[in-house]
Protein backbone atom coordinates (compact mmCIF):
# COMPACT_ATOMS: atom_id res chain seq x y z
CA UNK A 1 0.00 0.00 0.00
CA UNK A 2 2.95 2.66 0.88
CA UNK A 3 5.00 1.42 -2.10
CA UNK A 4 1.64 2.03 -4.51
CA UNK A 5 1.08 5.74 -2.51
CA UNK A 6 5.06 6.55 -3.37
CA UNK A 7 4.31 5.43 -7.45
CA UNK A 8 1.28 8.01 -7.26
CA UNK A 9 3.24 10.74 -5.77
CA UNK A 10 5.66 10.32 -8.05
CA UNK A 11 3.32 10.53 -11.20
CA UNK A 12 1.40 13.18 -9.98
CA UNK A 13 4.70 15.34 -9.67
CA UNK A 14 5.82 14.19 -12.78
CA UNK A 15 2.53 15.85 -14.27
CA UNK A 16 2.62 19.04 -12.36
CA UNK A 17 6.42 18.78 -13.75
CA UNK A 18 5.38 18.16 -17.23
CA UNK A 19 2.49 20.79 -17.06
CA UNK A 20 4.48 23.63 -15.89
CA UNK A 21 7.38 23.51 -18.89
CA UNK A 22 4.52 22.77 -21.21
CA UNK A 23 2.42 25.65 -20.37
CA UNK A 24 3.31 29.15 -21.40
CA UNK A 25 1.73 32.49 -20.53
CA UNK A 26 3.05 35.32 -23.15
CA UNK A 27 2.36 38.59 -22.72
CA UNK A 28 1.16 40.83 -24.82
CA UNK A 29 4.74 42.36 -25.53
CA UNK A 30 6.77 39.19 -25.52
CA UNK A 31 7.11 36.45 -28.04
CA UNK A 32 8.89 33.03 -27.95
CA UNK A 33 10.87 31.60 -30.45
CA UNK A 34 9.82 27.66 -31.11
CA UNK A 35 12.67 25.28 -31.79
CA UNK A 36 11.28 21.72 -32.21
CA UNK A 37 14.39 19.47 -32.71
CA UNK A 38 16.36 22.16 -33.74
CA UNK A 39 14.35 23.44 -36.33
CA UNK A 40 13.13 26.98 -35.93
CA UNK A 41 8.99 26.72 -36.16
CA UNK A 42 8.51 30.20 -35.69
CA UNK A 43 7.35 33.06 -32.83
CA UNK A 44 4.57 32.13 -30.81
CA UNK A 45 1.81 34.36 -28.61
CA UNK A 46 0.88 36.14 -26.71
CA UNK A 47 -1.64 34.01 -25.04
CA UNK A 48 -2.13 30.56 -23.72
CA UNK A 49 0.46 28.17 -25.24
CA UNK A 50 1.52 24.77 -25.32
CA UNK A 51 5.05 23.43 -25.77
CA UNK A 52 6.21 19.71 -25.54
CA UNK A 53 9.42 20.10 -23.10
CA UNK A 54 10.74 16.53 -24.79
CA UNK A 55 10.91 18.26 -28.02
CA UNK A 56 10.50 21.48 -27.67
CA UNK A 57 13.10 24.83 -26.52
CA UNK A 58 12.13 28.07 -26.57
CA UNK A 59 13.98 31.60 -26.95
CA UNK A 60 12.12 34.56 -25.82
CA UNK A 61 12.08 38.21 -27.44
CA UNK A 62 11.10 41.23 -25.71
CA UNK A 63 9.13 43.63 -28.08
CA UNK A 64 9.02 46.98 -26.11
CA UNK A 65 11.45 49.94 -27.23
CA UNK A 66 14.87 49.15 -25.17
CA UNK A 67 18.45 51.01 -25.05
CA UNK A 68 21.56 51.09 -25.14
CA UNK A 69 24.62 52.69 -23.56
CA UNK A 70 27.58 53.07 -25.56
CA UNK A 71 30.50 53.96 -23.31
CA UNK A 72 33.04 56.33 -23.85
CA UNK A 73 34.87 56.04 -27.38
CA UNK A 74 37.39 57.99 -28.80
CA UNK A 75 37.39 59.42 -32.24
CA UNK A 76 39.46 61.76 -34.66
CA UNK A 77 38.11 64.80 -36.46
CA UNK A 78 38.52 65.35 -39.47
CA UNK A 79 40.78 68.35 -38.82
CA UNK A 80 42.76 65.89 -36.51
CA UNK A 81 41.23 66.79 -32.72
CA UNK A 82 40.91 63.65 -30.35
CA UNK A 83 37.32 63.57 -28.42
CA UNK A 84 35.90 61.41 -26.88
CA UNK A 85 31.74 60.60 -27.07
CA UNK A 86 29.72 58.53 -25.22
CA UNK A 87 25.68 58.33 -26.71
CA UNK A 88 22.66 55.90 -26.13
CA UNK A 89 20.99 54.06 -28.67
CA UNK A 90 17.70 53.11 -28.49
CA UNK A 91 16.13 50.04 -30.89
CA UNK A 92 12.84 47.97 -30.54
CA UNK A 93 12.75 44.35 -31.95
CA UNK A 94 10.40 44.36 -35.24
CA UNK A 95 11.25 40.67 -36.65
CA UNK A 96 11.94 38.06 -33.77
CA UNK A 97 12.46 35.23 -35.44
CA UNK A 98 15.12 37.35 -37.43
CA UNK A 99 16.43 38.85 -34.11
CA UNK A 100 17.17 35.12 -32.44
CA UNK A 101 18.50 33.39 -35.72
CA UNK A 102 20.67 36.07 -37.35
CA UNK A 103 22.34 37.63 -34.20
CA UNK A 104 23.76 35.55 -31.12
CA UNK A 105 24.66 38.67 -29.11
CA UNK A 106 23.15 41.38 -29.85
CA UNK A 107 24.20 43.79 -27.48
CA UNK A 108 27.53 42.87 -28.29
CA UNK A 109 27.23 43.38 -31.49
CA UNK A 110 25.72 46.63 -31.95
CA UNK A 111 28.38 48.02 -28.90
CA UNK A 112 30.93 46.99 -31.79
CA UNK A 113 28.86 48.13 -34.98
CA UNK A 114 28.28 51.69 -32.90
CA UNK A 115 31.79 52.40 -31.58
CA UNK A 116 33.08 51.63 -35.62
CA UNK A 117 30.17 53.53 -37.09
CA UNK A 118 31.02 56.24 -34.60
CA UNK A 119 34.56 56.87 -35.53
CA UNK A 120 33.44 57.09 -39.25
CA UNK A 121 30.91 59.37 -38.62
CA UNK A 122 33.07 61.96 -36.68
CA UNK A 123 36.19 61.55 -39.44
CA UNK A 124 33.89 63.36 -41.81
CA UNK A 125 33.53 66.30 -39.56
CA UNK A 126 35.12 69.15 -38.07
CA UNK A 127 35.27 69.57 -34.20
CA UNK A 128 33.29 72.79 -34.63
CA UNK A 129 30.22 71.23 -36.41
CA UNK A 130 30.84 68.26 -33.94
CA UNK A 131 30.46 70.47 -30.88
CA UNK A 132 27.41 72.29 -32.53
CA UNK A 133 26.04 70.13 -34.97
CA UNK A 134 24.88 67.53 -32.40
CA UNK A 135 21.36 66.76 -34.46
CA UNK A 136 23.26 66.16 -37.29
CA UNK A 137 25.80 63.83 -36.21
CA UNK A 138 22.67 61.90 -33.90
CA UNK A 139 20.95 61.43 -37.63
CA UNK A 140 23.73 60.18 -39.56
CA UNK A 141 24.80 57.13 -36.43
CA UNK A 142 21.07 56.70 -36.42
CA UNK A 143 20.63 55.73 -40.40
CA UNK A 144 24.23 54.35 -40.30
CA UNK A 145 23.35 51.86 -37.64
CA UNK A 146 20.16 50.97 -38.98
CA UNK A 147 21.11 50.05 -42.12
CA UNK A 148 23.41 47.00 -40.28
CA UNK A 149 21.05 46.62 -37.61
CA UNK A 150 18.09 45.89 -40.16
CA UNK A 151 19.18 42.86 -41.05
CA UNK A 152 18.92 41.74 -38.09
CA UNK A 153 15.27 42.55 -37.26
CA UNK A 154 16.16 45.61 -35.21
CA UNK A 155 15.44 48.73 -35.72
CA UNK A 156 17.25 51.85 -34.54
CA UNK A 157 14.27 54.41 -33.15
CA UNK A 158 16.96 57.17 -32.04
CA UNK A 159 20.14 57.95 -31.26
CA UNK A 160 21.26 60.62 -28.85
CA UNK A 161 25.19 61.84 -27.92
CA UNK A 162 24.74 62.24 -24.43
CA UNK A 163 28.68 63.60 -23.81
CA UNK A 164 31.25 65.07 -26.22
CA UNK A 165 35.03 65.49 -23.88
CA UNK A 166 37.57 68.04 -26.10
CA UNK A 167 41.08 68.11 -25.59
CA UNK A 168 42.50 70.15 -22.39
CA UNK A 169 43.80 72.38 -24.80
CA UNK A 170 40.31 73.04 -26.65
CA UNK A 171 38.56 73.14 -23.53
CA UNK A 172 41.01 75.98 -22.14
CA UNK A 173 40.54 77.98 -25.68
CA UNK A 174 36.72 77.79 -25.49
CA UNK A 175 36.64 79.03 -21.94
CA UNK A 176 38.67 82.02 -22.73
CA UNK A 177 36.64 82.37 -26.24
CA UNK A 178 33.40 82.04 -24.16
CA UNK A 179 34.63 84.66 -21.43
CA UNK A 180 35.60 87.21 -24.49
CA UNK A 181 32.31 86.98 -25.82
CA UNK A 182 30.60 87.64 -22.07
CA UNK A 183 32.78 90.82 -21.98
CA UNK A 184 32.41 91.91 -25.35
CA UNK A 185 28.32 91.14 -24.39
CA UNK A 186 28.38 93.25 -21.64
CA UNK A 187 30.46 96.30 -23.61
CA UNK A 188 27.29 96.08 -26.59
CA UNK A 189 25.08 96.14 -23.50
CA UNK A 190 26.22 99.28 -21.57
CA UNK A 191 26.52 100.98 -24.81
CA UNK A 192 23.31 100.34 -25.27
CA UNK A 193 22.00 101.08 -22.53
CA UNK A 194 24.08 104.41 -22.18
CA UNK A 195 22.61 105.43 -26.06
CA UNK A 196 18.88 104.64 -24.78
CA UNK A 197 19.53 106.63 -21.88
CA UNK A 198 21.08 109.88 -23.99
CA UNK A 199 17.40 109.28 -26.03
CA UNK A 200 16.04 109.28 -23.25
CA UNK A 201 17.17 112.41 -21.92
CA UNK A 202 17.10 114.32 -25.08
CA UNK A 203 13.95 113.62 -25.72
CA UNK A 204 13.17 115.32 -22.18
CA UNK A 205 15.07 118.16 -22.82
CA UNK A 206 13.66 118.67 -26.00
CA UNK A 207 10.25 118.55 -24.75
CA UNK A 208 10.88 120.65 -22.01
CA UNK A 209 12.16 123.10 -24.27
CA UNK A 210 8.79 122.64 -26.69
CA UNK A 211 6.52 123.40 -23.38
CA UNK A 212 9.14 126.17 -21.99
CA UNK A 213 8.53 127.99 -25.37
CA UNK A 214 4.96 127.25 -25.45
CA UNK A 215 4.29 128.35 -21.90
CA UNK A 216 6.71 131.65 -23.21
CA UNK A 217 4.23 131.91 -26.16
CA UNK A 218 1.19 131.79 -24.05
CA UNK A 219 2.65 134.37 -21.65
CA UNK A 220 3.42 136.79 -24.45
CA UNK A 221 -0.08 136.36 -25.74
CA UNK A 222 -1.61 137.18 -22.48
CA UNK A 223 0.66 140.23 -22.21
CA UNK A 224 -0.34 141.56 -25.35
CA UNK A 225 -3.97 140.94 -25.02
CA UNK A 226 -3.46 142.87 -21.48
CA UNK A 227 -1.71 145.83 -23.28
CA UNK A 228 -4.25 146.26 -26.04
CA UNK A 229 -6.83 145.93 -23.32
CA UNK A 230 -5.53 148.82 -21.89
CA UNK A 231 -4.96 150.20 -24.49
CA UNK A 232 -8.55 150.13 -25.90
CA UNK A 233 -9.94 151.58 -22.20
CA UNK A 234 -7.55 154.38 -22.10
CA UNK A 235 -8.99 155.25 -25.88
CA UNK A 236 -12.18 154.88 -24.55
CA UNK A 237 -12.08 157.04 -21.24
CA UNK A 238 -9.61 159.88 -23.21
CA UNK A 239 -13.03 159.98 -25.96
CA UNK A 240 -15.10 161.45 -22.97
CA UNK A 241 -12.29 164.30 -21.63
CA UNK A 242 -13.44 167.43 -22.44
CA UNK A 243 -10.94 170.24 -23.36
CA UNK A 244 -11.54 171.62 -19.55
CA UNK A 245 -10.59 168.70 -18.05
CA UNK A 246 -7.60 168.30 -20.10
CA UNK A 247 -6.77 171.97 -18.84
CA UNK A 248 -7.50 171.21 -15.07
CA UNK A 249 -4.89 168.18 -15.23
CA UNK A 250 -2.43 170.41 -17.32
CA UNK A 251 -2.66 172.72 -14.20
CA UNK A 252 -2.22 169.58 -11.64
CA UNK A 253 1.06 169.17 -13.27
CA UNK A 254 2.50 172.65 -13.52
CA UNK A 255 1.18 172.85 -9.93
CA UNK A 256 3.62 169.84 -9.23
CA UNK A 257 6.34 171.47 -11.63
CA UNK A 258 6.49 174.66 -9.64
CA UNK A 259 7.08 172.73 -6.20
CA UNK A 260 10.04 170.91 -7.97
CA UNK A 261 13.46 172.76 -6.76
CA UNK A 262 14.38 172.96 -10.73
CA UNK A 263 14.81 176.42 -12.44
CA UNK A 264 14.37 174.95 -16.02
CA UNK A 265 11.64 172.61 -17.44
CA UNK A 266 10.68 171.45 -21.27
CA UNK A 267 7.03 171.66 -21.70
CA UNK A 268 5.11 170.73 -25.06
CA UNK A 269 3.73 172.86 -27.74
CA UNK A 270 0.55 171.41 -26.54
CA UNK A 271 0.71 172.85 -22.78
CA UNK A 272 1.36 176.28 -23.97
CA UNK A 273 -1.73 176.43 -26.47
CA UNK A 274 -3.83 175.74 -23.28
CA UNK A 275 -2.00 178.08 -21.04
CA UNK A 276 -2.58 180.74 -23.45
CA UNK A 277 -6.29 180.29 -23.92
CA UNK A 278 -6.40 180.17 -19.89
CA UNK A 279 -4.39 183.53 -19.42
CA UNK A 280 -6.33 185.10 -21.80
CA UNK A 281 -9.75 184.19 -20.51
CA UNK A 282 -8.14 184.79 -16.32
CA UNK A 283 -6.93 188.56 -17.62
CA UNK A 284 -9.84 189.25 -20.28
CA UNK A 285 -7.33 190.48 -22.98
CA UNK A 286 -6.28 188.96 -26.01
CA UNK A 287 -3.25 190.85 -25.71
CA UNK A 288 -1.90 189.41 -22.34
CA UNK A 289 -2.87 185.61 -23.59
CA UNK A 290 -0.14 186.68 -26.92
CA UNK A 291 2.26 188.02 -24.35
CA UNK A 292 2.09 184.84 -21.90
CA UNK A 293 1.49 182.67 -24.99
CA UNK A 294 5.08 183.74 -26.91
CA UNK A 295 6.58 183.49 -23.22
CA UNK A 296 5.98 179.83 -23.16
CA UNK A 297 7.44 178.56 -26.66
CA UNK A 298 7.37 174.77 -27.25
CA UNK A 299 10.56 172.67 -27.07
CA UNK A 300 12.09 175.61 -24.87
CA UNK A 301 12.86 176.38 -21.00
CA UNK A 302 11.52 179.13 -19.43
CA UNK A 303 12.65 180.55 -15.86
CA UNK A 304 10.56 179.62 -12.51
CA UNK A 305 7.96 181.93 -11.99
């Protein structure tokens, strides 16, 4: 009874065995590789699959986009600098039966293929368009590499340089180049800024000087229209003065003139024509007012009385 218990043990683990290399689970971005006797059957999922682990091996492929780091490699320009690059390449498997049968390593082999392909690239260009033509030299490894990788059934998505090292010596130019161009920045700069500033304050002056003038304009304007103002009144007020009033004031004034401590005066031809009519009517003679009157000549002094 014990011996029969052992001989189902054994069978039943011999099934669970046999079940769990015959039963495969792909997922959705994996795919086996069938070999049945050595003969290559083909890829197989994703799904549910069977396999018969007597005659059956299997090689798996993962699908999904994967990369690549290409170490440090060294490499001469074409105007004979030494640099060294290190970039990433990234590839997804398209064929997988391709990938297992016509590669054994392929890691390996694209490390290889990229570190040659790399060295032929950079030969063809200068360290100045190597240093700033990154894009370019990315696209040209890129199609380079893909071209061997195709026949493989991998395919080269991208490319990127991740590093570029220059010689000590080119390093030690390009910092003083790059420190030149910072000063010669910063001279364009001030200069600038001193020019926009000299606008700036021209501009001000000039219309400060627009408003001092028109202010100076406006002034004059009022002035004027003051003065003619005046002007107009006085013509106005001098239309109503009668010749008796004009006498009386003439008086006022010599009154004024006789209190000054001058002998002499100057008194217009106009003063003495009223004088004279005045003497004559005070003394009731013609002949006084022509005696007075010839006193008192225009344009000349006459003594004190």
């Amino acid at each position: 009874m014990t011996a029969a218990l052992v001989i189902v043990a054994i069978v039943v683990v011999a099934v669970l065995v046999l079940a769990a290399t015959s039963i495969k689970v792909v997922k959705e971005y994996q795919r086996f590789i069938l070999f049945r006797l050595g003969r290559a059957v083909g890829a197989r999922g994703p799904g549910f699959k069977l396999v018969n682990p007597v005659t059956d091996r299997v090689n798996w492929v993962d699908l999904r986009e994967q990369f690549l780091e290409i170490p440090h490699q060294t490499a001469i320009t074409r105007d004979n600098a030494a640099i060294s690059i290190d970039f990433i390449i990234f590839y997804k498997v398209v064929d997988p039966l391709t990938s297992v049968l016509a590669v054994q390593n392929f890691e390996g082999a694209a490390t290889n293929i990229a570190s040659t392909t790399l060295r032929s690239v950079v030969g063809d260009m200068l360290l100045d368009d190597v240093l700033s033509k990154r894009e370019d030299m990315n696209a040209a490894l890129r199609v380079k590499l893909d071209d061997v990788t195709e026949r493989w059934g991998v395919k080269i998505t991208n490319v990127e340089v991740r590093e570029i090292k220059p010689p000590p010596a080119v390093l030690e130019a390009m910092t003083r180049q790059m420190g030149a161009e910072r000063s010669r920045r910063a001279v364009v700069l001030e200069a600038d800024g001193q020019k926009q500033a000299s606008i700036t304050v021209a501009e001000g002056q000039k219309q400060s000087a627009i408003l001092q003038a028109e202010g100076d304009r406006q002034a004059a304007e009022l002035r004027a229209q003051g003065f003619a103002a005046a002007l107009r009144r006085i013509l106005e007020v001098a239309g109503d003065v009668d010749q008796t009033t004009m006498t009386l004031q003439y008086l006022e004034t010599l009154k004024q003139i006789g209190s000054s401590p001058s002998t002499k005066f100057v008194v217009p031809v106009e003063l003495t024509d009223l004088l004279a009519g005045v003497l004559g009517g005070a003394k009731g003679g013609a002949g006084s007012a022509k005696t007075n009157g010839a006193a008192l000549v225009a344009g000349e002094s006459v003594p004190k009385i």
